[in-house]
Protein backbone atom coordinates (compact mmCIF):
# COMPACT_ATOMS: atom_id res chain seq x y z
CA UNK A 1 42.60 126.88 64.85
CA UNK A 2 42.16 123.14 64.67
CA UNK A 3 44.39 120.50 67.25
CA UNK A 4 44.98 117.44 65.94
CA UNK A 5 45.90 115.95 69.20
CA UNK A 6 41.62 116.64 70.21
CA UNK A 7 40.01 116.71 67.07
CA UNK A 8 39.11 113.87 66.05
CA UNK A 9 37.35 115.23 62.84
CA UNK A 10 40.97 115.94 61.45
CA UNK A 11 41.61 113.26 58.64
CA UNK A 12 45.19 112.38 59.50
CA UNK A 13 43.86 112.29 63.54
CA UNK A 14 41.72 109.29 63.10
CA UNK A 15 42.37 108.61 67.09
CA UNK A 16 42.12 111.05 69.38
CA UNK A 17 42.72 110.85 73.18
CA UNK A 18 39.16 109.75 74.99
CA UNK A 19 39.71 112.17 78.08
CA UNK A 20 40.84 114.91 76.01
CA UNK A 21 44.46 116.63 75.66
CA UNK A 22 46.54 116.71 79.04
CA UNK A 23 47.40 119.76 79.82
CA UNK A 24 50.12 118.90 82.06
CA UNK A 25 52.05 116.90 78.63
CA UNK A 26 54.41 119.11 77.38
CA UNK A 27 54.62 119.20 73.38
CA UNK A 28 57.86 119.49 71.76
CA UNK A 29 58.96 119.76 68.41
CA UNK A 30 61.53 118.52 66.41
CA UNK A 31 63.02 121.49 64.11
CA UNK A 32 64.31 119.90 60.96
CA UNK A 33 61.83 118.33 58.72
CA UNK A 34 59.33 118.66 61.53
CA UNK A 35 58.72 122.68 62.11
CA UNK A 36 61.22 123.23 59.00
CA UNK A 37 60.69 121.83 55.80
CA UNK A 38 64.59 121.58 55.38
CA UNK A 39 67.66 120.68 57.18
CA UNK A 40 69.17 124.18 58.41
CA UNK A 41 72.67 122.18 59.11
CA UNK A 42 72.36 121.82 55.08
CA UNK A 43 71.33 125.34 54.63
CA UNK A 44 74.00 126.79 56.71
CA UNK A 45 76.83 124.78 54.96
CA UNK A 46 75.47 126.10 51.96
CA UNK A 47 75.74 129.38 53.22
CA UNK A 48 79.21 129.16 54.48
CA UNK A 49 80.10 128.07 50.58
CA UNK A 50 77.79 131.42 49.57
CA UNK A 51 78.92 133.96 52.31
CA UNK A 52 82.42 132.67 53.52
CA UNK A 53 83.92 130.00 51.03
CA UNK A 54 87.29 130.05 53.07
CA UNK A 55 86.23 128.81 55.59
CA UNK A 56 84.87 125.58 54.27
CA UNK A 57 88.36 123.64 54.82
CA UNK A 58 88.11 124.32 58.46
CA UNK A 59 84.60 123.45 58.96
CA UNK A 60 84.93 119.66 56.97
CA UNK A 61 87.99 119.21 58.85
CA UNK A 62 85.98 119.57 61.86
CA UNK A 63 83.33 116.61 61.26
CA UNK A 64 86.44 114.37 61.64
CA UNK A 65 85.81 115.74 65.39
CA UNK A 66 81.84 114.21 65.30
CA UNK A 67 78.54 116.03 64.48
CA UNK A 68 78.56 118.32 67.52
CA UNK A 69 81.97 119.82 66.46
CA UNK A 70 80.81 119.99 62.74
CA UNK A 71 77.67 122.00 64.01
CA UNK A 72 79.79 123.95 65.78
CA UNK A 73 82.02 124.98 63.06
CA UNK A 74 78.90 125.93 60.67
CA UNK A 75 77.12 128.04 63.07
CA UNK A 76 80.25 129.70 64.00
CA UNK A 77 80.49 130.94 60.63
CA UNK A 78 76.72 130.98 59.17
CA UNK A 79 73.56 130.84 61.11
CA UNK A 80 70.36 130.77 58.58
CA UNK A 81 68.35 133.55 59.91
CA UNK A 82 64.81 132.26 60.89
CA UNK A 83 62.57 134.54 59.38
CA UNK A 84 64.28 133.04 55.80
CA UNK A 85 63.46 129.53 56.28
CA UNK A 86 60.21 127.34 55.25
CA UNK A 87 58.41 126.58 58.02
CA UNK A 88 55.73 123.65 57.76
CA UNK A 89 52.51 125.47 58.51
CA UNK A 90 50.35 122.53 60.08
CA UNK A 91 52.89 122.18 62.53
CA UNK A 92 53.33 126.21 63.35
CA UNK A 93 49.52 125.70 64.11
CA UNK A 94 49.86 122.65 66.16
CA UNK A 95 52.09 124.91 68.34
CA UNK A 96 49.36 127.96 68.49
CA UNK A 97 46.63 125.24 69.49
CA UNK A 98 48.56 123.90 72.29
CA UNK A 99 49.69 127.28 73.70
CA UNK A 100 45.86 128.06 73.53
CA UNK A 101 45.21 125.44 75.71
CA UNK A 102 47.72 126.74 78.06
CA UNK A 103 50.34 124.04 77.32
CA UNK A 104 54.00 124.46 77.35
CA UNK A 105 55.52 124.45 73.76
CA UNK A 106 59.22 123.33 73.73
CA UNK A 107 62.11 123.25 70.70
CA UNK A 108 64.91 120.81 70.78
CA UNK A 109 66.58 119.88 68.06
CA UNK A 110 69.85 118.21 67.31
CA UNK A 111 70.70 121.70 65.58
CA UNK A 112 73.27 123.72 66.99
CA UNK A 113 72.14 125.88 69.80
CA UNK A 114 72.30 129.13 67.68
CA UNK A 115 70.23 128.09 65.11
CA UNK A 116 68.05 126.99 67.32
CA UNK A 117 67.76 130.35 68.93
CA UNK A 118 67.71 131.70 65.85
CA UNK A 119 64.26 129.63 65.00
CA UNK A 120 62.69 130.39 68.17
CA UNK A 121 63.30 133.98 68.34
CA UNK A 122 61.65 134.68 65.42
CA UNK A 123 58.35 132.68 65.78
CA UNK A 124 58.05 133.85 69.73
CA UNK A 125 56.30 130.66 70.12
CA UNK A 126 58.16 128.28 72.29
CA UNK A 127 58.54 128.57 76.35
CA UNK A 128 62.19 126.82 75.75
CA UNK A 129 64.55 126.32 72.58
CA UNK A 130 67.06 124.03 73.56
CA UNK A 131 69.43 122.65 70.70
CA UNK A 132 72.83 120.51 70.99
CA UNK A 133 75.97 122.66 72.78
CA UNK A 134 73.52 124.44 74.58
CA UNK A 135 72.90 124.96 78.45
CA UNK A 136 70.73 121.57 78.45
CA UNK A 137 73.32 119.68 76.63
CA UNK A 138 75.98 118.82 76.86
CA UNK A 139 79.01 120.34 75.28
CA UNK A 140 80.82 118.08 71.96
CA UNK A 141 77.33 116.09 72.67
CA UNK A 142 75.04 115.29 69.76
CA UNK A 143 71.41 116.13 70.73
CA UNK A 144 69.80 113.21 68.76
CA UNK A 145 68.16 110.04 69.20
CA UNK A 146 68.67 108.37 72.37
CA UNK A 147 70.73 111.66 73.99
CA UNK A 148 67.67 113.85 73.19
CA UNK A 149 65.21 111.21 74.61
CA UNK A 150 67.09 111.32 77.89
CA UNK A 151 66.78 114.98 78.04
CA UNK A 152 62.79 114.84 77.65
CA UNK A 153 62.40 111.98 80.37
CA UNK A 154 64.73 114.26 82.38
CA UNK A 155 63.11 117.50 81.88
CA UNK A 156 59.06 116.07 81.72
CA UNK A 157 59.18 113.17 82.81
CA UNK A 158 58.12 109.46 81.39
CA UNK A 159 55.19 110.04 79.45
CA UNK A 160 55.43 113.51 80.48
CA UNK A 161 55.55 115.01 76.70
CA UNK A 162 53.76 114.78 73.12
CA UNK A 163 56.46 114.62 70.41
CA UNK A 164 56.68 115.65 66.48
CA UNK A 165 59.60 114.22 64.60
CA UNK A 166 60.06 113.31 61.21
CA UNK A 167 62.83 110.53 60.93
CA UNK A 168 63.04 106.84 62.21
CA UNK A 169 65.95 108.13 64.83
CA UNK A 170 63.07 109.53 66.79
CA UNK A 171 61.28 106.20 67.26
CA UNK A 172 64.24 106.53 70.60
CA UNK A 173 61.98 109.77 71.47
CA UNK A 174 58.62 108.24 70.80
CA UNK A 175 59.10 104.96 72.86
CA UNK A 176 58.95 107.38 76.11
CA UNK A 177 56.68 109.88 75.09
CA UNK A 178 52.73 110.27 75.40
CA UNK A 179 51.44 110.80 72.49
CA UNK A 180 53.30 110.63 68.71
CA UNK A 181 53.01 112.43 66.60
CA UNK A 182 54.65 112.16 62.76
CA UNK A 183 55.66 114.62 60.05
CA UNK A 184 55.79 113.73 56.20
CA UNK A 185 56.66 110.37 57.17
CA UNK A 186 56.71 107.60 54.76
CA UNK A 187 53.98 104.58 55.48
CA UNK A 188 56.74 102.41 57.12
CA UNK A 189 57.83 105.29 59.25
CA UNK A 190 54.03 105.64 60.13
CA UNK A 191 53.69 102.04 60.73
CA UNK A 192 56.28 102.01 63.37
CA UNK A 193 55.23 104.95 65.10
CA UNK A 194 51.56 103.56 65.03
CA UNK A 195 52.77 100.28 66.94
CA UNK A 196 54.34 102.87 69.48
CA UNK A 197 50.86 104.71 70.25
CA UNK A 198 47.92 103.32 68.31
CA UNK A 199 46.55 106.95 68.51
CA UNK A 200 49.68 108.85 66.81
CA UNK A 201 49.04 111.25 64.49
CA UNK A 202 50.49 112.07 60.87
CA UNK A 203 51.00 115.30 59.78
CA UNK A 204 51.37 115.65 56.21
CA UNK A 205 54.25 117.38 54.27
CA UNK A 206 52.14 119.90 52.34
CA UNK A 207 53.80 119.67 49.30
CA UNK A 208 53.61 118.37 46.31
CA UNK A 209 55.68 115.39 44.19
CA UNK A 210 59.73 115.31 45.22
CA UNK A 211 60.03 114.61 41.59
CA UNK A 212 58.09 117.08 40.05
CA UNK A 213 60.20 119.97 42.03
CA UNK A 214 63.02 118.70 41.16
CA UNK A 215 62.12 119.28 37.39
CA UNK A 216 60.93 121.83 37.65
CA UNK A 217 64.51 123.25 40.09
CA UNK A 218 66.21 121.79 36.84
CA UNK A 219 64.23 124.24 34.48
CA UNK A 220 63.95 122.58 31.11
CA UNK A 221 62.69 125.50 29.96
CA UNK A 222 65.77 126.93 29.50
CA UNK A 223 67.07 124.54 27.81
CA UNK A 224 66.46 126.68 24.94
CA UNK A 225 68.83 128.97 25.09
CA UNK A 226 71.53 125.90 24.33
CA UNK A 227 70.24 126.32 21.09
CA UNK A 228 72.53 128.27 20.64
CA UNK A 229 75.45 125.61 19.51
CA UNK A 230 73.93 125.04 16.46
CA UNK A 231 74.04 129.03 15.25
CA UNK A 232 77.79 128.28 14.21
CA UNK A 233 77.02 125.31 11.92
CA UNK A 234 73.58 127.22 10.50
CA UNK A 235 75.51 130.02 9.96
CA UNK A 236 78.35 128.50 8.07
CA UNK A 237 75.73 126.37 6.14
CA UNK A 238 77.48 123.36 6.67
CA UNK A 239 75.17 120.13 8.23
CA UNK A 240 78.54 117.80 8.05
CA UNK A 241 78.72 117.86 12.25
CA UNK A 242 75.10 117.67 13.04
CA UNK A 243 75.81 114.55 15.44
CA UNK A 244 78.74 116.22 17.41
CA UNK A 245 76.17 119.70 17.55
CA UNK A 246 73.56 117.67 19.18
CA UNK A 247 75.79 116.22 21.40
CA UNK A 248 77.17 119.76 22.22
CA UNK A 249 73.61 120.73 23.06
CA UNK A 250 72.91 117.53 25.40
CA UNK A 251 76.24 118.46 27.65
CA UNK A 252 74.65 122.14 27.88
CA UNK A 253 71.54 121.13 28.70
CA UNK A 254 72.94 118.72 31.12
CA UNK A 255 75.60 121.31 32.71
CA UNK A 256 72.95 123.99 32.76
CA UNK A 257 70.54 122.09 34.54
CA UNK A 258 73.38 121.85 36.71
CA UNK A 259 74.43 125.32 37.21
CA UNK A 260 70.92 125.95 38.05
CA UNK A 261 70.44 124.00 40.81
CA UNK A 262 73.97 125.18 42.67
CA UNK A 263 72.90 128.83 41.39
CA UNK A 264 69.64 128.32 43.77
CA UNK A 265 71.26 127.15 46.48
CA UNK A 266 73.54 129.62 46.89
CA UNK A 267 70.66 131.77 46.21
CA UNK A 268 68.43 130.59 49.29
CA UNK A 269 68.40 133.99 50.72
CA UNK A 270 67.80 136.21 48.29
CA UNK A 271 65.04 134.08 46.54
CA UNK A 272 62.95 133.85 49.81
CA UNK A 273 63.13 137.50 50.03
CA UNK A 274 61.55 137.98 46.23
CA UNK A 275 58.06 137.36 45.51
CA UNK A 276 58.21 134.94 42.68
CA UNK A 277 61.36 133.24 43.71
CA UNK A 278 60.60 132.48 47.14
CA UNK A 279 58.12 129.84 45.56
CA UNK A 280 60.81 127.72 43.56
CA UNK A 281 61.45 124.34 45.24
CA UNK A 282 64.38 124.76 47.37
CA UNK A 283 63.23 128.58 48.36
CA UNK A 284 60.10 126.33 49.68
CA UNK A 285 61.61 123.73 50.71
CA UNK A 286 59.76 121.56 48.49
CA UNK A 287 63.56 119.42 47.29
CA UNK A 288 66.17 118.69 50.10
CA UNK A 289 69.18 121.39 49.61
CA UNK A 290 71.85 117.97 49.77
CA UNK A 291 69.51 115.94 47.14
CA UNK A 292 69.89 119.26 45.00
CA UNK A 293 73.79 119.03 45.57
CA UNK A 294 73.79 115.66 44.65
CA UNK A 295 71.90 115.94 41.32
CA UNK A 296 73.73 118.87 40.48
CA UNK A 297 76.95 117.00 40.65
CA UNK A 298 75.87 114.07 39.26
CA UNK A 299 74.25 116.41 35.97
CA UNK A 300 77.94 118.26 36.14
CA UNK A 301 79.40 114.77 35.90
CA UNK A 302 77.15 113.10 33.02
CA UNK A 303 77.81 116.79 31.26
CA UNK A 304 81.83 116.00 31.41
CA UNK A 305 81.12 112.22 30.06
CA UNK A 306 79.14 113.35 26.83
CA UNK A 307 81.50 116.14 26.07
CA UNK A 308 84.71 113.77 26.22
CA UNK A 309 83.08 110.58 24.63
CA UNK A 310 81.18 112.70 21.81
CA UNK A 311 83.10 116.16 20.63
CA UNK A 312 86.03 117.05 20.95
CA UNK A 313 88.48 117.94 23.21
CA UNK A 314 88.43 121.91 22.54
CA UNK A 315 84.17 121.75 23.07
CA UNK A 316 85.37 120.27 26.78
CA UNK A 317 87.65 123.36 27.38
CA UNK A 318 85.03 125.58 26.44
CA UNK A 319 81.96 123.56 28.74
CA UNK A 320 84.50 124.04 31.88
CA UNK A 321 85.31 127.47 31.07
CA UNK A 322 81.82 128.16 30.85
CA UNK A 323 80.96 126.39 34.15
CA UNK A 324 84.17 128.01 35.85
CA UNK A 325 81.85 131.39 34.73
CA UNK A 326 78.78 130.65 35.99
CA UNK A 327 80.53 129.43 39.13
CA UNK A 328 82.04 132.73 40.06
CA UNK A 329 78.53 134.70 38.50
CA UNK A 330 77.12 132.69 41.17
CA UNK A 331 79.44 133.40 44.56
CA UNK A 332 80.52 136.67 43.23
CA UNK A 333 79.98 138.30 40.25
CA UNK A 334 76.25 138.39 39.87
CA UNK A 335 76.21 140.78 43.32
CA UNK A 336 78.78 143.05 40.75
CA UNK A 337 77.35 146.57 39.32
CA UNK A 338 77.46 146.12 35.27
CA UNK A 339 80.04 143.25 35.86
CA UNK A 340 77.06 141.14 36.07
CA UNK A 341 75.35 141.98 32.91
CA UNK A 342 78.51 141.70 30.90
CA UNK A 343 79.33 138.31 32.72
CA UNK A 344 75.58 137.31 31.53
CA UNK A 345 76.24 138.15 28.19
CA UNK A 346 79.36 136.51 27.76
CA UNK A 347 77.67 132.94 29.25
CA UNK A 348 75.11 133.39 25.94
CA UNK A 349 78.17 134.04 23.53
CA UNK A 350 80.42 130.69 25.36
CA UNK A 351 77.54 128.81 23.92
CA UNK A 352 78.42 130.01 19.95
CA UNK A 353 82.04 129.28 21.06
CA UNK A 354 80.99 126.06 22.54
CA UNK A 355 79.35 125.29 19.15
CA UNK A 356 81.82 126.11 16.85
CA UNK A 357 84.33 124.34 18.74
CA UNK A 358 81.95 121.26 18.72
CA UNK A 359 81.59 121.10 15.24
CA UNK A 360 85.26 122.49 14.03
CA UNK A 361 83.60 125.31 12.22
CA UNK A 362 85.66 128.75 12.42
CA UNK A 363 83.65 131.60 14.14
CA UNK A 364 83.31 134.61 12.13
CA UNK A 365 84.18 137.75 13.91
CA UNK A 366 80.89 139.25 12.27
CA UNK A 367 79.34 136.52 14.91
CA UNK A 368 81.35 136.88 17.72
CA UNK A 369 80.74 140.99 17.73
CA UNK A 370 77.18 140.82 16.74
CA UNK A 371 76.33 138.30 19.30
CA UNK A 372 78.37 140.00 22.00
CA UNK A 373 76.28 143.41 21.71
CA UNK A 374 73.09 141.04 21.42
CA UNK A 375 73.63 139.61 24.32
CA UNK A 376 74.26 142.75 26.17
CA UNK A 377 70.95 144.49 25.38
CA UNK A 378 69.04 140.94 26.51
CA UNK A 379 71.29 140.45 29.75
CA UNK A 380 70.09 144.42 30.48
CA UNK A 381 66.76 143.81 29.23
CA UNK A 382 66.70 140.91 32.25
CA UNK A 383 67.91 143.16 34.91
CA UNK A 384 65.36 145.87 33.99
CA UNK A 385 62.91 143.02 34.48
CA UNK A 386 63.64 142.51 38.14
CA UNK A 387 64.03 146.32 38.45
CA UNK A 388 60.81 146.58 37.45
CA UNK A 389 59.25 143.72 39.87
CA UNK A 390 61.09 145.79 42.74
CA UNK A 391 59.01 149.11 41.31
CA UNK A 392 55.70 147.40 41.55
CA UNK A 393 56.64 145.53 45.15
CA UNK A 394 57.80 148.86 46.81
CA UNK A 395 61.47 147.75 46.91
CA UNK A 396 64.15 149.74 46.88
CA UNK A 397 67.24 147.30 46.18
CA UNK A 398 66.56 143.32 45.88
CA UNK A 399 68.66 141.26 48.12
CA UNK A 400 72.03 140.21 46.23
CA UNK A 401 71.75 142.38 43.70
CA UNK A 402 73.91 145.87 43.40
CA UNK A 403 71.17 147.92 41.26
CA UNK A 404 68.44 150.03 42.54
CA UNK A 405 65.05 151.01 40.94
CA UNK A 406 66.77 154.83 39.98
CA UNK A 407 69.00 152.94 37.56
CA UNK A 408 66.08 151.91 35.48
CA UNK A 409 66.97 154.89 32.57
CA UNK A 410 70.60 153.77 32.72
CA UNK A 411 69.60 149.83 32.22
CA UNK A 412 67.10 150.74 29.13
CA UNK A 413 69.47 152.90 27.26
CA UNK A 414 71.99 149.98 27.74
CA UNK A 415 69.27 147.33 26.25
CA UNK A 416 68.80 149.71 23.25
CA UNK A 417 72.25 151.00 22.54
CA UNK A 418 73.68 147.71 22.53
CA UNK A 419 70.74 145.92 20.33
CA UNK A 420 70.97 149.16 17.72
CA UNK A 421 74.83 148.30 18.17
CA UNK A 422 74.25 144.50 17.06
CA UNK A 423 71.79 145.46 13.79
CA UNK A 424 75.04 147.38 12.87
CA UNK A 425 76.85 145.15 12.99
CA UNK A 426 74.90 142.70 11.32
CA UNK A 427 74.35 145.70 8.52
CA UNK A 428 77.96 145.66 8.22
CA UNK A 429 78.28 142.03 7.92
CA UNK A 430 75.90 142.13 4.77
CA UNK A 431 78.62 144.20 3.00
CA UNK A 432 80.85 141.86 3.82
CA UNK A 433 83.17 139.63 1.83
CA UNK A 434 81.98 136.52 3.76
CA UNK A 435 78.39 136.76 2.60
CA UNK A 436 78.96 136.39 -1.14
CA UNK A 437 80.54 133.03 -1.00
CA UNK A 438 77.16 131.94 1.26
CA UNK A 439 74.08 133.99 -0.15
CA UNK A 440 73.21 133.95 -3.78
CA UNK A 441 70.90 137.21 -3.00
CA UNK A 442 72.55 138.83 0.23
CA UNK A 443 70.81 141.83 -0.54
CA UNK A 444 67.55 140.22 0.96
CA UNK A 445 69.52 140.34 4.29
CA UNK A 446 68.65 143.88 4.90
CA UNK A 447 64.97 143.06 5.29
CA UNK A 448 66.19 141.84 8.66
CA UNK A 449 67.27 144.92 10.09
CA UNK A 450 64.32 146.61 10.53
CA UNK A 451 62.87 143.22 11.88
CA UNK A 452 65.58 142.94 14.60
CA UNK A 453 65.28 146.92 15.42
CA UNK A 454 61.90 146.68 16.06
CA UNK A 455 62.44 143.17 17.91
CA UNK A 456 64.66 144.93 20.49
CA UNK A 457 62.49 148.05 20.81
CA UNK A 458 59.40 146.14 21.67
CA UNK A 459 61.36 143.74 24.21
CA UNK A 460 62.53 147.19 26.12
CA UNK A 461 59.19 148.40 25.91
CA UNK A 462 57.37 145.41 27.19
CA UNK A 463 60.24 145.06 29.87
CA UNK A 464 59.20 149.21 30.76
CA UNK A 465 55.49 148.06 30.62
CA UNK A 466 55.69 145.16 33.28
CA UNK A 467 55.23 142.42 30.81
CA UNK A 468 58.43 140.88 30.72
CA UNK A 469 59.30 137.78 33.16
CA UNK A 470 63.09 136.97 34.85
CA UNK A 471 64.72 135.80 31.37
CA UNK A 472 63.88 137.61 27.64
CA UNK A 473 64.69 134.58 25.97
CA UNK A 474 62.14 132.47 27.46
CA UNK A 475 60.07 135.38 26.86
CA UNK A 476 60.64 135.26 23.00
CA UNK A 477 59.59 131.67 22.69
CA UNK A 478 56.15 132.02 24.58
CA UNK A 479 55.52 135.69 22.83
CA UNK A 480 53.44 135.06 19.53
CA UNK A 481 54.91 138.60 17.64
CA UNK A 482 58.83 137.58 18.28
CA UNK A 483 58.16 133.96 16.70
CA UNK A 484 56.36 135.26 14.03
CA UNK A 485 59.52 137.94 13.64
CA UNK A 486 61.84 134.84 13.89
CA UNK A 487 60.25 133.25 11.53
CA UNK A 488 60.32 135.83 9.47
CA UNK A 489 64.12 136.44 9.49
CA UNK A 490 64.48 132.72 9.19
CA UNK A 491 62.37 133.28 5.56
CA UNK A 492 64.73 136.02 4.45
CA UNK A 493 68.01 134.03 4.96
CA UNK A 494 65.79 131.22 2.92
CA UNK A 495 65.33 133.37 0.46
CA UNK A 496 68.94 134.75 0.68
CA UNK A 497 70.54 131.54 0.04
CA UNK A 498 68.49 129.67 -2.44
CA UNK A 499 67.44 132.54 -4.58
């Protein structure tokens, strides 16, 4: 294990002290965006929204009372525990070198004094954790800035430290300490610090383009499923409304990419505990949890604009009831037994509402019925999904969820019984008076049925087999035999009509 403080072999250590590291200078860290790759004051209010939304009044009332009090009244109601958060490895390591060299290896942070504790205790690395309201600081004081420099010089001495920071509040820290030392600063940040100690040296982040996981937190991939809003107007063959359908679909899309970002916030825990999902950007602290809050409003608020300026009002009523949903599937429901899958498949059917309502087209209750049993098998078909990851990972139960891997059989004879339930339906609907007025042959329409009943028996047996990801309808559009079996069904209703 490498010190970047003595070797001066290391890239981003282009100076390196002549006499070699002091073993007397103490080297403290700074814990948020330093030894964290996110702010845990962030994290925790997030979790206070996640784990104990009544509280929230009383904890914004109390940053009227300053940061310390704000702190305060977070960690008195969430503490992120520190085996969940991302931890910025370089700097884990500069910690290990140092206490190899039989330095002492300090924490302070401006963080409350719990999470602090919380950090330390779980990477057994430090010989002190000291954060603000603890023993070392005073009470209703903000450890920060000058206050924390203070401390140091107090504790160690002038000089008497090495210090990693992140933010241009520590140049206060850095002025009095030995050696700097900077973490996924920016060039002007590094500037600075270099005019402080022309041998500082800059750690890199260790991730990759802010942008890029932002994206990618926004999932465009699932933009497909808003797709959906045009089914009504296809359905009823009638193109009249195309503009206010496309508009529908941008204020999905838009609200979507929305409800995903809140959804993984809330979901911090639970994704850092999975596998796959500990990887997505806020999980790894690749995108800031408040930048994420304040795209997701500002997607939530664009949504709103397109919806009022371009369909009308009833498609509006429809997009908030539909957020309202995935609001409460996010805080509550999704952690429901069975509530959860029917909440998912109601989310898919709000898009058909959303659609009809955006175009003025009436919904046929032949659509509304098949759709809701459709829905069901895929929102089943999902959960068996993540049952099945569990299977393979050894897990009994995944963190906020309510099923187990024993409920496997129940899940798969939901996914079929409800798909078999929707190709009866739609078997009824051929029969129907509604199709004569819109197929010249409907009689074609029956060579979908077998098409959709072997659709939903693969999907269940490729979800059994360990070859289905998190969502089946992403699924369908990279999988080469459902295309080919959607284009297929789209031929038959060709046929149908023009025939």
């Amino acid at each position: 294990m490498l010190n970047p403080l003595s070797d001066p072999m290391r890239p981003d250590a282009e100076f390196s002290d002549q006499n070699g590291p002091d073993m007397r200078a103490v080297l403290v860290l700074d814990l948020d965006g330093t030894l964290c790759r996110s702010d845990t004051l962030h994290e925790a209010l997030v979790g206070v929204v996640a784990h104990k939304p009544l509280a929230l009044p009383s904890v914004l009332v109390a940053l009227l009372q300053g940061k310390a009090a704000f702190k305060k009244a977070v960690a008195d109601h969430y503490v992120v525990p520190g085996a969940l958060l991302p931890y910025n490895q370089d700097v884990v390591d500069l910690a290990h070198a140092a206490r190899a060299e039989g330095r002492k290896v300090v924490l302070v942070s401006a963080s409350d004094q719990r999470q602090v504790n919380a950090v330390a205790d779980h990477l057994a690395i430090f010989d002190e954790a000291i954060g603000t309201g603890g023993a070392d600081g005073a009470d209703g004081v903000n450890l920060g800035g000058a206050r924390k420099a203070d401390l140091l010089v107090e504790r160690f001495g002038e000089s008497g430290f090495d210090y990693a920071g992140d933010r241009s509040v520590d140049l206060d820290v850095w002025t009095r300490a030995r050696r700097v030392i900077t973490v996924a600063a920016d060039n002007g940040l590094r500037q600075k610090a270099a005019a402080l100690d022309a041998q500082a040296v800059h750690l890199p982040r260790g991730t990759g383009s802010l942008g890029k996981g932002l994206l990618r937190a926004m999932r465009p991939h699932q933009w497909l499923k808003n797709f959906l809003v045009f089914l009504p107007m296809a359905a009823a063959h009638d193109t009249s409304l195309v503009g206010q359908a496309v508009a529908a679909f941008v204020a999905f899309c838009l609200l979507a990419s929305s409800v995903y970002l809140f959804n993984d916030l809330v979901d911090l825990e639970a994704d850092r505990e999975h596998p796959r999902k500990r990887f997505r950007p806020f999980a790894a602290g690749d995108v800031p949890v408040m930048l994420g809050v304040m795209v997701g409003a500002g997607l939530l608020l664009a949504a709103v604009l397109v919806a009022v300026i371009f369909t009308p009002p009833a498609f509006l009523a429809v997009l908030l009831v539909y957020y309202l949903a995935t609001f409460l599937y996010s805080l509550w429901l999704k952690r429901k037994l069975i509530v959860d899958v029917l909440t998912l498949a109601g989310l898919y059917t709000l898009r058909i509402i959303a659609g009809a309502a955006a175009t003025g087209v009436l919904l046929s209750p032949w659509m509304l019925g098949f759709s809701m049993f459709l829905f069901l098998s895929l929102a089943a078909v999902k959960r068996q999904a993540e049952l099945m990851d569990q299977l393979r990972d050894g897990r009994e139960k995944a963190a906020g969820r309510a099923y187990q891997t024993e409920d496997l059989p129940v899940l798969r004879g939901m996914a079929l019984s409800a798909g078999y339930a929707a190709v009866m339906v739609f078997a009824l609907y051929i029969n129907s008076a509604d199709v004569r007025g819109l197929y010249n042959r409907p009689e074609f329409l029956w060579l979908i049925c077998p098409l959709l009943l072997y659709w939903i028996s693969r999907m269940v047996m490729m979800t059994h087999r360990g070859y289905m990801n998190d969502d089946p309808i992403v699924y369908t559009a990279r999988d080469r035999i459902s295309l080919i079996i959607i284009l297929l069904c789209i031929a038959v209703v060709i046929t149908a009509t023009l025939a």
